[in-house]
Protein backbone atom coordinates (compact mmCIF):
# COMPACT_ATOMS: atom_id res chain seq x y z
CA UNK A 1 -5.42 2.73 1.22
CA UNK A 2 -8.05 5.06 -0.45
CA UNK A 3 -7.50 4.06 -4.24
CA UNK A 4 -8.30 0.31 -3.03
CA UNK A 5 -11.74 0.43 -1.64
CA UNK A 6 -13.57 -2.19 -2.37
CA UNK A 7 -17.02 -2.35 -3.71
CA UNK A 8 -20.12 -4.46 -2.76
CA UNK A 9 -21.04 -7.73 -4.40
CA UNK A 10 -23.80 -7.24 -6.78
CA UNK A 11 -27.11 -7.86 -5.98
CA UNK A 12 -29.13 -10.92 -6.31
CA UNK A 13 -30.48 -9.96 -9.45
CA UNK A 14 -26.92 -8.67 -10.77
CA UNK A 15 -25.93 -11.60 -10.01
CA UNK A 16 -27.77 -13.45 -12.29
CA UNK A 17 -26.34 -11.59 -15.32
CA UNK A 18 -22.96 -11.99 -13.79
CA UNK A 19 -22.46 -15.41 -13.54
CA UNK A 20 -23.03 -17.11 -16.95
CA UNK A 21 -24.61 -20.54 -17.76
CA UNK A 22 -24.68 -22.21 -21.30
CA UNK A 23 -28.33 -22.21 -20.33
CA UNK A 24 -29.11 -19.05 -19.28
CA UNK A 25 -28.77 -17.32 -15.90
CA UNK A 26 -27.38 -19.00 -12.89
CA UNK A 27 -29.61 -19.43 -10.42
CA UNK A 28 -30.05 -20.84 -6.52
CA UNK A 29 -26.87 -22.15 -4.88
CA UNK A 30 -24.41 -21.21 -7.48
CA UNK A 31 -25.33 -17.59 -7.16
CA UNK A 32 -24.59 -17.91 -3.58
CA UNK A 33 -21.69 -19.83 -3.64
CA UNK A 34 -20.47 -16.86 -5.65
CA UNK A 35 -21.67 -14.75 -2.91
CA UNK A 36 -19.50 -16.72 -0.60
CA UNK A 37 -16.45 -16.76 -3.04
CA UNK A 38 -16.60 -12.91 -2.84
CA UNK A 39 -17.19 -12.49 0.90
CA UNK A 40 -14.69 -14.95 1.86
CA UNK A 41 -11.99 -12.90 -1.05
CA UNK A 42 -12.63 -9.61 1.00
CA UNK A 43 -12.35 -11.19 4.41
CA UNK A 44 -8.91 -12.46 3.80
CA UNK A 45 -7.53 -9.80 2.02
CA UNK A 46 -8.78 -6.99 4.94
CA UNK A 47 -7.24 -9.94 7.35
CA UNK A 48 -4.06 -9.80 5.57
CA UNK A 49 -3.73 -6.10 5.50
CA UNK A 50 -4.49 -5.84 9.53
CA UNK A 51 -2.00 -8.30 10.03
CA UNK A 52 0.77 -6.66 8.05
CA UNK A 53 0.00 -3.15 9.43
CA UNK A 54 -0.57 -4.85 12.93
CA UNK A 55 3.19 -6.71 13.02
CA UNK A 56 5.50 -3.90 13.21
CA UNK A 57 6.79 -3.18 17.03
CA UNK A 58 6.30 0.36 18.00
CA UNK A 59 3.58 3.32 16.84
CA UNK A 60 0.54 1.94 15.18
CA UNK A 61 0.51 3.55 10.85
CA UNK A 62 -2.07 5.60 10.18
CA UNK A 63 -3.03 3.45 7.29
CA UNK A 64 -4.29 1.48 10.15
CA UNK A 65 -6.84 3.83 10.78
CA UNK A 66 -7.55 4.06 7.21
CA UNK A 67 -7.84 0.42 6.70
CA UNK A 68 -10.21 0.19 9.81
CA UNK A 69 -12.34 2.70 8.09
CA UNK A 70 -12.00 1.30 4.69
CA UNK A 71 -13.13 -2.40 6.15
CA UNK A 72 -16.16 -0.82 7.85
CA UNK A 73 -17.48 1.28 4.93
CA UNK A 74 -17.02 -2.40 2.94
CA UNK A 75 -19.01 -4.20 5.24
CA UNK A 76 -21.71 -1.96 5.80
CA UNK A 77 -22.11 -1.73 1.63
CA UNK A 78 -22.35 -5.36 2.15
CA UNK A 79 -24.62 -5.36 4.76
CA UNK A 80 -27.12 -3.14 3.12
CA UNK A 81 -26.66 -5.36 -0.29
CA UNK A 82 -27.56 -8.51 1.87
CA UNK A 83 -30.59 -6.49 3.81
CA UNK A 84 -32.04 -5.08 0.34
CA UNK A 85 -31.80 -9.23 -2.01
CA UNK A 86 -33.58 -10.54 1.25
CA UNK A 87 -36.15 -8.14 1.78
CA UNK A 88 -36.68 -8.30 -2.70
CA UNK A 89 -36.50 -11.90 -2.28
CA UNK A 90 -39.58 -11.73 0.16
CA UNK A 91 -41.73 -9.16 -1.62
CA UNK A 92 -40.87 -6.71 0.71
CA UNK A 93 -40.27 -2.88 -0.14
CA UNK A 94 -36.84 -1.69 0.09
CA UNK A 95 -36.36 1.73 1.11
């Protein structure tokens, strides 16, 4: 489990340079449809990996506790991601 962590989307911002237009930057709901695209990719693939490491009858793998803590560290790097493009988005300071 710990070579496959997987990193947060990129901010807002990042996102801009990320997803290419023949005019320019993409901007407003195709950013966030990205957004979505990537959030919904991690979801299933942490949902597959619980259920594979969940199905087997008898003592639970410790990659389960490594995948728990894997998961967790993901969502809190998205978390903080989210937190940080809405408080930029609203001209507020992020610490």
């Amino acid at each position: 489990m710990r070579g496959n962590s997987f990193k947060a989307p990129p901010s807002h911002t990042e996102l801009l340079m990320v997803v290419p237009s023949q005019y320019g930057p993409v901007q407003g709901e195709a950013v966030w449809d990205y957004f979505r695209a990537y959030l919904r990719q991690v979801v299933g693939i942490h949902q597959t990996m619980f259920e594979k490491l969940l199905s087997d009858e008898g003592e639970l793998p410790l990659e389960l506790a490594e995948l728990f803590k894997d998961a967790g560290d993901t969502y809190i790097r998205i978390s903080e991601r989210m937190n940080e493009d809405f408080l930029s988005r609203r001209g507020c300071d992020v610490e």
